[in-house]
C-alpha atoms as a PDB file:
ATOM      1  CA  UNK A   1      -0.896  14.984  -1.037  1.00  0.00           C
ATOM      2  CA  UNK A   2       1.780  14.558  -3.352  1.00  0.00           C
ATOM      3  CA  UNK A   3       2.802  11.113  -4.977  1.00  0.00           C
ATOM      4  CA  UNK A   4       6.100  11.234  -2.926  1.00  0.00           C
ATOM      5  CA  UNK A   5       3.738  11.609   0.522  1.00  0.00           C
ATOM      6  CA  UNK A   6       1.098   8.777  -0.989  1.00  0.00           C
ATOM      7  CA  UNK A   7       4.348   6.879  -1.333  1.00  0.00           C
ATOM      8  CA  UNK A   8       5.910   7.648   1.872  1.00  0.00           C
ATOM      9  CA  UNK A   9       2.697   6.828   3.637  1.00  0.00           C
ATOM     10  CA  UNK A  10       2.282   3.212   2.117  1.00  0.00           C
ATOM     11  CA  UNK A  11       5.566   2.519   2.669  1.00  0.00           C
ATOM     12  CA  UNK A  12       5.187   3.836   6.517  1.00  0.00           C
ATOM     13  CA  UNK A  13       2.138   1.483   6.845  1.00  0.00           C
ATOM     14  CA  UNK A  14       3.866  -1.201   4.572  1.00  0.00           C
ATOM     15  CA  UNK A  15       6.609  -0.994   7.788  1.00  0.00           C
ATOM     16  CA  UNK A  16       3.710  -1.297  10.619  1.00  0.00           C
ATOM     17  CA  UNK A  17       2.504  -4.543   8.757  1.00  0.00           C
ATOM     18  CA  UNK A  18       5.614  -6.370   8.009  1.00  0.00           C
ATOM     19  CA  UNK A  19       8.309  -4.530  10.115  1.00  0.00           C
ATOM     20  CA  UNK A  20      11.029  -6.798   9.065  1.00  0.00           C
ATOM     21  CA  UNK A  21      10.398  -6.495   5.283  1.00  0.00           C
ATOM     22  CA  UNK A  22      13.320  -3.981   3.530  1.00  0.00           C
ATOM     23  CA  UNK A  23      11.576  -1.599   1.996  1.00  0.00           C
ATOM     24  CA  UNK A  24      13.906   0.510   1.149  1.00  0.00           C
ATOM     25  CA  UNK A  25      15.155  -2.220  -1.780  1.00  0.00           C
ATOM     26  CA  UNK A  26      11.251  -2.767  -2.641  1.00  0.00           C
ATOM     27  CA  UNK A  27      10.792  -3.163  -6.028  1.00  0.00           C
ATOM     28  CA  UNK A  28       7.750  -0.719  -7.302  1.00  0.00           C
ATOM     29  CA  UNK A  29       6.483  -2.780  -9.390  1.00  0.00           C
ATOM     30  CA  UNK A  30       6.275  -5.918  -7.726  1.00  0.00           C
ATOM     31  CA  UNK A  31       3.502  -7.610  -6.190  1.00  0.00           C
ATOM     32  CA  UNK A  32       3.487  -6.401  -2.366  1.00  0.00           C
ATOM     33  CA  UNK A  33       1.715  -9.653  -1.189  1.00  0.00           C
ATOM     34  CA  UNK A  34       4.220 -12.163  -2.508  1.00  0.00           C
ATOM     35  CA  UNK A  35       7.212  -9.787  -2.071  1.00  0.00           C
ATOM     36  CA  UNK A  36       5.972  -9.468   1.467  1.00  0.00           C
ATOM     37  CA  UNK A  37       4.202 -12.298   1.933  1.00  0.00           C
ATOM     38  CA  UNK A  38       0.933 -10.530   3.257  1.00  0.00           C
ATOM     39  CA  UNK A  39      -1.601 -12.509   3.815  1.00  0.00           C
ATOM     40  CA  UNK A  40      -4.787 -11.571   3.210  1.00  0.00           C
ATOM     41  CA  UNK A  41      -5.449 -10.333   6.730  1.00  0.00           C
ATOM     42  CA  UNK A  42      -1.830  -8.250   7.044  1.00  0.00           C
ATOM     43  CA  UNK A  43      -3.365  -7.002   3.014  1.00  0.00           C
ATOM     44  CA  UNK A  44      -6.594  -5.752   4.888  1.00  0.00           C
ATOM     45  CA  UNK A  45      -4.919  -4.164   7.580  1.00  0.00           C
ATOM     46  CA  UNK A  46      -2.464  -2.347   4.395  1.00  0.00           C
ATOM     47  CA  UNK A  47      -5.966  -1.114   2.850  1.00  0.00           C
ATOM     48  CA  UNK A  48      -7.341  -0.347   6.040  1.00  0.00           C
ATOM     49  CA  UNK A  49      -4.265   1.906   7.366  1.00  0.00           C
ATOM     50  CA  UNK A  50      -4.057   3.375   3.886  1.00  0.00           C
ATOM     51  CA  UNK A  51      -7.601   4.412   4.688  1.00  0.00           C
ATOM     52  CA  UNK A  52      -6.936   5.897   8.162  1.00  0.00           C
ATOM     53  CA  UNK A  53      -3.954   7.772   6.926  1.00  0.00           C
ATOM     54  CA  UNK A  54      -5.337   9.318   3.989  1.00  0.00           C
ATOM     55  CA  UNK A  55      -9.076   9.066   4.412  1.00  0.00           C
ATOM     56  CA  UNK A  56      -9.625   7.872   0.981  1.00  0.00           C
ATOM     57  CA  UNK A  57     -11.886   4.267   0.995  1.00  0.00           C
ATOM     58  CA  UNK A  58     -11.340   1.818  -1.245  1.00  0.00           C
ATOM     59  CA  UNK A  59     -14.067  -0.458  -2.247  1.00  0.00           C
ATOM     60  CA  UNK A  60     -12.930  -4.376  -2.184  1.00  0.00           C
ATOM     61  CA  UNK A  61     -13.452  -4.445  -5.727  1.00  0.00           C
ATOM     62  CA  UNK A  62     -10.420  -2.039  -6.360  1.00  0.00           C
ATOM     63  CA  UNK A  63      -7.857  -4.122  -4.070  1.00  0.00           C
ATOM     64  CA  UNK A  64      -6.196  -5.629  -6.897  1.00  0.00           C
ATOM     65  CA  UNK A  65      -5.459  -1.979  -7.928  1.00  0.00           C
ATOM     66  CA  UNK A  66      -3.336  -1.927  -5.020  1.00  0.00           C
ATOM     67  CA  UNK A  67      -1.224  -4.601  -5.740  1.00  0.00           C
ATOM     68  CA  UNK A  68       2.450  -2.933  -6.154  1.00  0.00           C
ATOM     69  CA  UNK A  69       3.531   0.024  -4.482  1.00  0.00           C
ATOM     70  CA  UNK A  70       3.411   1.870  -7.988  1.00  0.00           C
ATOM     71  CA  UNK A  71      -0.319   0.714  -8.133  1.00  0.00           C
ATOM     72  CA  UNK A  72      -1.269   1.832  -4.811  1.00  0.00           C
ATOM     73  CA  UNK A  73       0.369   5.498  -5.138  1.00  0.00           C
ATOM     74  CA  UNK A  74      -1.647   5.915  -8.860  1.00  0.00           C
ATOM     75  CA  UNK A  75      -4.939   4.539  -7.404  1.00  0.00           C
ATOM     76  CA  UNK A  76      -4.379   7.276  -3.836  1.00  0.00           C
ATOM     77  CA  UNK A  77      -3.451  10.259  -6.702  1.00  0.00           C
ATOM     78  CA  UNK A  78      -6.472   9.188  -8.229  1.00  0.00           C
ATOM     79  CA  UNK A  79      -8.728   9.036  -6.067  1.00  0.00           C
ATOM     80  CA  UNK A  80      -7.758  12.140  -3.664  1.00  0.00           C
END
């Protein structure tokens, strides 16, 4: 996958969490969970559909990785 896919497939399970957040005007940089406001159970169910999309796991210790959308496409091209 490209990084425009790894992006388009956060943001598509970014929309099945919080379906009323614009993410079109998301800022890449900024933290999801406050911009959001995930909480940690809607963050879970990010890393977890990130998982089931792409089939790449990532280990609790690397959620913080996945803080911005920026963060999450880097850590996906990484580890694919």
């Amino acid at each position: 996958m490209t990084k425009d896919e790894l992006r388009a497939v956060a943001l598509r399970v970014l929309g099945g969490i919080a379906p009323e957040a614009d993410l079109a005007a998301l800022d890449p940089g900024a933290d999801l969970r406050e911009t959001l406001d995930l909480d940690s159970m809607d963050f879970l169910n990010f890393v977890v559909g990130l998982h089931q999309a792409t089939g790449i796991d990532v280990p609790e210790s690397d959620y913080a990785l996945l803080s911005t959308l920026d963060g999450c496409v880097a850590y996906l091209a990484r580890a694919r």
